[in-house]
PDB file of N, CA and C in Angstrom:
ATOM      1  N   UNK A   1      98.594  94.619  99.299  1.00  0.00           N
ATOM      2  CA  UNK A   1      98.750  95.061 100.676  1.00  0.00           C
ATOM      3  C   UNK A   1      98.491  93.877 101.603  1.00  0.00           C
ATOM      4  N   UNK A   2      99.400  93.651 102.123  1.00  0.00           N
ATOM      5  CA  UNK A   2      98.601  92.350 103.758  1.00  0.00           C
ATOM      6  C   UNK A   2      98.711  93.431 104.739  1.00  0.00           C
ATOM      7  N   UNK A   3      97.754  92.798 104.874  1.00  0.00           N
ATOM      8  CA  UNK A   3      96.919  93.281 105.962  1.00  0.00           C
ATOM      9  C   UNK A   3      96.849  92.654 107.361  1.00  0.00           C
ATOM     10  N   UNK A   4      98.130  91.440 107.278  1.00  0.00           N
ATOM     11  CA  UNK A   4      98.868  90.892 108.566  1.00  0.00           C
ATOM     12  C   UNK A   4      99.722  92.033 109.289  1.00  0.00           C
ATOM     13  N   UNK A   5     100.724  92.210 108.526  1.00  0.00           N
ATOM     14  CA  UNK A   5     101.576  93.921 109.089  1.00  0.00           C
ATOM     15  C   UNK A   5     100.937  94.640 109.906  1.00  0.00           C
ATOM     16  N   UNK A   6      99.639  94.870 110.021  1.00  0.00           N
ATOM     17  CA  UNK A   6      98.738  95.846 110.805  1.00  0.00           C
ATOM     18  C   UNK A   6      98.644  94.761 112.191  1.00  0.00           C
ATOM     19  N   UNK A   7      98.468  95.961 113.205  1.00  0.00           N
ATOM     20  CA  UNK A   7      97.859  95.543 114.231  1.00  0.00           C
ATOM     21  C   UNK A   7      97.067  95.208 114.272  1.00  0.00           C
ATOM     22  N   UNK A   8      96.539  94.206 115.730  1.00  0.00           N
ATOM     23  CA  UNK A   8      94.806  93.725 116.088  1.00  0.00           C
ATOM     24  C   UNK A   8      94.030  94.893 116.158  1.00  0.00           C
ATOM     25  N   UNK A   9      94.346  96.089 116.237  1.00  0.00           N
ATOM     26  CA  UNK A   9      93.726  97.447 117.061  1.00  0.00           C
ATOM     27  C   UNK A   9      93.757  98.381 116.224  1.00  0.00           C
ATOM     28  N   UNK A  10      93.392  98.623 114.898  1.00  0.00           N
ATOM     29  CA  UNK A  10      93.695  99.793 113.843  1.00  0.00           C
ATOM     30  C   UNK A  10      93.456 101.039 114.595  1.00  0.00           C
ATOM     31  N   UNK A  11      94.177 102.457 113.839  1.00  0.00           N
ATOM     32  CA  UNK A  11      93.691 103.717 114.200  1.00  0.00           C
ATOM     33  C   UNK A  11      93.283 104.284 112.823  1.00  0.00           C
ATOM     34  N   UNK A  12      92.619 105.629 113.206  1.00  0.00           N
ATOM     35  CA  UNK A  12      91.943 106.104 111.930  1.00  0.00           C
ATOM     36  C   UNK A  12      93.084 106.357 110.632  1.00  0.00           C
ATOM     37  N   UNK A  13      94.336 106.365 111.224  1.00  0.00           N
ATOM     38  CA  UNK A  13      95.617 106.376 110.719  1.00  0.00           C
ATOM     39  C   UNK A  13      96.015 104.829 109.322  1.00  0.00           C
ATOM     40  N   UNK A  14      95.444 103.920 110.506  1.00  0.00           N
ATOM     41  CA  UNK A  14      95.247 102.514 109.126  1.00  0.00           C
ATOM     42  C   UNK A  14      94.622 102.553 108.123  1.00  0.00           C
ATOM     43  N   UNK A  15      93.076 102.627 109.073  1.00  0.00           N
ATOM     44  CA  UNK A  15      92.127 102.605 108.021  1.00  0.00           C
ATOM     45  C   UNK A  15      92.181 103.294 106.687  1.00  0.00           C
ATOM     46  N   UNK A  16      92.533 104.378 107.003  1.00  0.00           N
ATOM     47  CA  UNK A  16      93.049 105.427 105.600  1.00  0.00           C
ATOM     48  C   UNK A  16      94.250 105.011 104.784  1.00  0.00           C
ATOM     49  N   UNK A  17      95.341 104.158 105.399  1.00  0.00           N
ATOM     50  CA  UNK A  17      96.361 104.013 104.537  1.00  0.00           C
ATOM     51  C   UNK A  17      95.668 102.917 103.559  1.00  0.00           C
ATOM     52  N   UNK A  18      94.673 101.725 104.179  1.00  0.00           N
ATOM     53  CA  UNK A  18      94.559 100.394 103.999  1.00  0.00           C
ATOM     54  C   UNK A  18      93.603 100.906 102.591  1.00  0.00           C
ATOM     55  N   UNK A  19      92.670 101.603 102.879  1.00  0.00           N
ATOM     56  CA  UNK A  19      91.006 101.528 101.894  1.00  0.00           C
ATOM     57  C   UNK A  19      92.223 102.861 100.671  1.00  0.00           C
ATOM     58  N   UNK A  20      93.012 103.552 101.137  1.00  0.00           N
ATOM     59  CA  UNK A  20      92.905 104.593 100.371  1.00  0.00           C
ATOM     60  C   UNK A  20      92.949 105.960 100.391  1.00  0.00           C
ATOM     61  N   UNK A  21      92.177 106.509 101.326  1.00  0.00           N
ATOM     62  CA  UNK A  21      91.399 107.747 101.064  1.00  0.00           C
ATOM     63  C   UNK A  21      91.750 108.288 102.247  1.00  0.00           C
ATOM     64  N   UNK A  22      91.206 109.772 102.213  1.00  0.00           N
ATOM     65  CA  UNK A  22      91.379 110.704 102.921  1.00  0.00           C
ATOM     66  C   UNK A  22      91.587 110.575 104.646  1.00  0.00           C
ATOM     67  N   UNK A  23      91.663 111.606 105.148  1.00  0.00           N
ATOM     68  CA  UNK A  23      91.386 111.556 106.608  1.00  0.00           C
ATOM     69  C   UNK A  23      90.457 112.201 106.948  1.00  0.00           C
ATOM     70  N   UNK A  24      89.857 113.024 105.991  1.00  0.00           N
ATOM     71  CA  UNK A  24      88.199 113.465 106.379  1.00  0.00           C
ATOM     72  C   UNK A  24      87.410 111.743 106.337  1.00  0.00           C
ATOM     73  N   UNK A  25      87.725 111.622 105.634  1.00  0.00           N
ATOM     74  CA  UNK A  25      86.769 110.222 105.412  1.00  0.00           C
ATOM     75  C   UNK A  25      87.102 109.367 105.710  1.00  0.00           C
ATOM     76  N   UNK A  26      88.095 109.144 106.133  1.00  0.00           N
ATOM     77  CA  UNK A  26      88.472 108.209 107.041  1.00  0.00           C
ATOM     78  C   UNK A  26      87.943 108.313 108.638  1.00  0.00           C
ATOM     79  N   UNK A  27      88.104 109.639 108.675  1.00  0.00           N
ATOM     80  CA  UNK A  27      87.179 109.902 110.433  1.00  0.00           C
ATOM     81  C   UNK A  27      85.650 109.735 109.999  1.00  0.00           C
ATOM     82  N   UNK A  28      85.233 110.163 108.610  1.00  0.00           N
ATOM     83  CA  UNK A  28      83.504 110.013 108.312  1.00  0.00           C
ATOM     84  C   UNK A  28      83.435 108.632 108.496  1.00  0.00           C
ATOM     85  N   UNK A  29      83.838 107.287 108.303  1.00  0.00           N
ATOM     86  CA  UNK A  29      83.538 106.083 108.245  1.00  0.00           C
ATOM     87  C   UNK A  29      83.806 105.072 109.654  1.00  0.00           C
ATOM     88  N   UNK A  30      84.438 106.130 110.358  1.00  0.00           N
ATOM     89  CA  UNK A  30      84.944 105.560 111.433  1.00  0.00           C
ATOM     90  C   UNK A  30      83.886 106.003 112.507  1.00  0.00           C
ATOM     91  N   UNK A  31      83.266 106.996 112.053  1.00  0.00           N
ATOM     92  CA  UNK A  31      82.274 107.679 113.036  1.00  0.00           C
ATOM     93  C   UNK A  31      80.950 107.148 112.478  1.00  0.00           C
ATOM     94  N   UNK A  32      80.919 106.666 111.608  1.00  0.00           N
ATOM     95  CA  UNK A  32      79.323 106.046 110.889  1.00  0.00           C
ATOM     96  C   UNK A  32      78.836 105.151 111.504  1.00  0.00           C
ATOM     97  N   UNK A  33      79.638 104.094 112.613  1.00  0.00           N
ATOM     98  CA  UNK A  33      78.918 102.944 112.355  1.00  0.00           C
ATOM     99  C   UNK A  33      79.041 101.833 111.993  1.00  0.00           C
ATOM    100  N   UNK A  34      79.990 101.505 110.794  1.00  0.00           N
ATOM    101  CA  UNK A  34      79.859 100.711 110.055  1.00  0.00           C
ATOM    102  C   UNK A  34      80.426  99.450 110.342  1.00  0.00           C
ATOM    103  N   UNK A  35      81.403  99.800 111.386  1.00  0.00           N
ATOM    104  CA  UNK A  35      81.618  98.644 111.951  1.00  0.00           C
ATOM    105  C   UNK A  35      82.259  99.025 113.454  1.00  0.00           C
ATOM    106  N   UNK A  36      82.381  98.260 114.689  1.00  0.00           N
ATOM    107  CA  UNK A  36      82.722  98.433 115.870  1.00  0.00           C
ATOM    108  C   UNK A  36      84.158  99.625 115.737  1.00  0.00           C
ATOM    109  N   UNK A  37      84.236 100.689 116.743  1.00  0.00           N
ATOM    110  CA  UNK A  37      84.956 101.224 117.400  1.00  0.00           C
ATOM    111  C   UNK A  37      84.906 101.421 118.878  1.00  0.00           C
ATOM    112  N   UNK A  38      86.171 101.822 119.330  1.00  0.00           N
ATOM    113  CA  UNK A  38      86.210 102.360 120.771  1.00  0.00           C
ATOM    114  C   UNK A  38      86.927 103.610 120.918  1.00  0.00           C
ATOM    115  N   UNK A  39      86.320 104.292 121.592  1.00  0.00           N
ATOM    116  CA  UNK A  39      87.162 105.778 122.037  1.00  0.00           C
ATOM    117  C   UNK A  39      87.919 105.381 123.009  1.00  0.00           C
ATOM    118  N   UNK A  40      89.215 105.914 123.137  1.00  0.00           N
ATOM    119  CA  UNK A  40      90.333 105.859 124.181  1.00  0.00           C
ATOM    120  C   UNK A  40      90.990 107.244 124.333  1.00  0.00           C
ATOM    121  N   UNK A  41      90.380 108.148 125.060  1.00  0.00           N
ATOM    122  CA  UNK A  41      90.534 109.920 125.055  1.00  0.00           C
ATOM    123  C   UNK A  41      89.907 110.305 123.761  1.00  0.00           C
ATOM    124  N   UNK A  42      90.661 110.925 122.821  1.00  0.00           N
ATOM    125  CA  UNK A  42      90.735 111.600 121.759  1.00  0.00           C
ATOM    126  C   UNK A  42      90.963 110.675 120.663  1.00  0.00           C
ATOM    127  N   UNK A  43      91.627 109.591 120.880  1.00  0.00           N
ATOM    128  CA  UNK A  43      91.709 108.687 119.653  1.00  0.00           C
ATOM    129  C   UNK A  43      90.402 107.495 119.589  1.00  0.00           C
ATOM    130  N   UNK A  44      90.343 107.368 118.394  1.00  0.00           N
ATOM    131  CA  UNK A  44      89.358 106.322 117.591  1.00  0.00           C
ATOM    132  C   UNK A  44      90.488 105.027 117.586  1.00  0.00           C
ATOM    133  N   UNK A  45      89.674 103.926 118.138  1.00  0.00           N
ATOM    134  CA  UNK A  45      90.292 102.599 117.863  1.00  0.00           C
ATOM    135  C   UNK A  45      89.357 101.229 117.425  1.00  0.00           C
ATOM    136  N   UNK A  46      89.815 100.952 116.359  1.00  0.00           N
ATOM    137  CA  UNK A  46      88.909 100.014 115.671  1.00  0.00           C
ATOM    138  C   UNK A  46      89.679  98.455 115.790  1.00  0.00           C
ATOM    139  N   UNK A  47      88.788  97.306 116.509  1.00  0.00           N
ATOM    140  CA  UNK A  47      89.148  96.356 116.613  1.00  0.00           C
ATOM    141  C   UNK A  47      89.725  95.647 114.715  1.00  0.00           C
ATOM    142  N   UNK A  48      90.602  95.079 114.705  1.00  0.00           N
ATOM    143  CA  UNK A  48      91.646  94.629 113.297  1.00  0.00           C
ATOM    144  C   UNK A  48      89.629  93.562 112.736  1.00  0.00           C
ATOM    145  N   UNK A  49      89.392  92.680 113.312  1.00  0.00           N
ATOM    146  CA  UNK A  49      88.018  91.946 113.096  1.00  0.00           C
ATOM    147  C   UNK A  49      87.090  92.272 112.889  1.00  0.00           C
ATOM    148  N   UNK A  50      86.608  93.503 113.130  1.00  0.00           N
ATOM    149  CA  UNK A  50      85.484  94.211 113.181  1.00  0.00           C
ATOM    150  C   UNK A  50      85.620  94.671 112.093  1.00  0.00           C
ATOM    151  N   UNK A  51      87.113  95.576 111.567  1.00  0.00           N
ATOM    152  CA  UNK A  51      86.845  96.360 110.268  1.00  0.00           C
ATOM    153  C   UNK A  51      87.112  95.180 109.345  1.00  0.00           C
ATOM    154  N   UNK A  52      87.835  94.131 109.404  1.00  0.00           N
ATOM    155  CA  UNK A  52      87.663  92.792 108.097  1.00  0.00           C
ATOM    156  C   UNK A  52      86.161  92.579 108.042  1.00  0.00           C
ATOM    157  N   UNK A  53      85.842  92.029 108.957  1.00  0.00           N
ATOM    158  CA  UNK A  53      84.376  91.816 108.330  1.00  0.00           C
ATOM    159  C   UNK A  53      83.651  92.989 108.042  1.00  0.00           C
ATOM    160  N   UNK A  54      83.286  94.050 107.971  1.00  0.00           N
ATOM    161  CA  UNK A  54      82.854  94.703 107.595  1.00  0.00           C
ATOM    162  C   UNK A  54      83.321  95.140 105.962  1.00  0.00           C
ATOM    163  N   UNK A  55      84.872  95.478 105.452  1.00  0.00           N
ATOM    164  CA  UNK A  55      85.315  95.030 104.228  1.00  0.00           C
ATOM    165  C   UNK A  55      85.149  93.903 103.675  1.00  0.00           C
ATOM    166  N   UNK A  56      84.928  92.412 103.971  1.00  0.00           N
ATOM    167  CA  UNK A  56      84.370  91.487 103.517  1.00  0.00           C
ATOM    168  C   UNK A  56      83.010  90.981 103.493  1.00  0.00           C
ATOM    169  N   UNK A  57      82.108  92.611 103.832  1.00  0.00           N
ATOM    170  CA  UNK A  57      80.624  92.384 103.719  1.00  0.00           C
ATOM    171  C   UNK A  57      80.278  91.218 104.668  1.00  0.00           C
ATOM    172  N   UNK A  58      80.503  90.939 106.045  1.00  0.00           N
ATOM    173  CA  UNK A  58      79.944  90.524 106.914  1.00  0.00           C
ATOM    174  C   UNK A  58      79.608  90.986 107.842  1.00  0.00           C
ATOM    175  N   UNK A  59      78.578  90.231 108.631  1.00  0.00           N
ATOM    176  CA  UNK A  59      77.539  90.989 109.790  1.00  0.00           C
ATOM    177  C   UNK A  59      78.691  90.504 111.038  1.00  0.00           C
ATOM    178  N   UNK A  60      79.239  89.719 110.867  1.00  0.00           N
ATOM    179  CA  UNK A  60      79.958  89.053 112.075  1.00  0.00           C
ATOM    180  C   UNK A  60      81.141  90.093 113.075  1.00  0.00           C
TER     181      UNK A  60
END
């Protein structure tokens, strides 16, 4: 998978295609914490940097 194709701005819609898994758990991981999001109304938006480092086990 590259992971260039994706936007700077993932939605909970990426994240799930990219890791795999569900869309329950895809909204559970997106709502955890685990790495930066922003709400924009009703949608979840995760900066493209925020969720790499966090998949590459960095604090950055």
């Amino acid at each position: 998978m590259n992971l260039q194709n994706y936007p700077d701005v993932l939605s909970v819609k990426d994240i799930q295609d990219i890791l795999g898994i569900g869309t329950s758990k895809a909204y559970a991981l997106a709502k955890s914490d685990a790495f930066h999001t922003v709400r924009v109304g009703p949608l979840i938006k995760i900066p493209k940097q925020s969720f790499l480092n966090w998949l590459n086990g960095s604090n950055n």
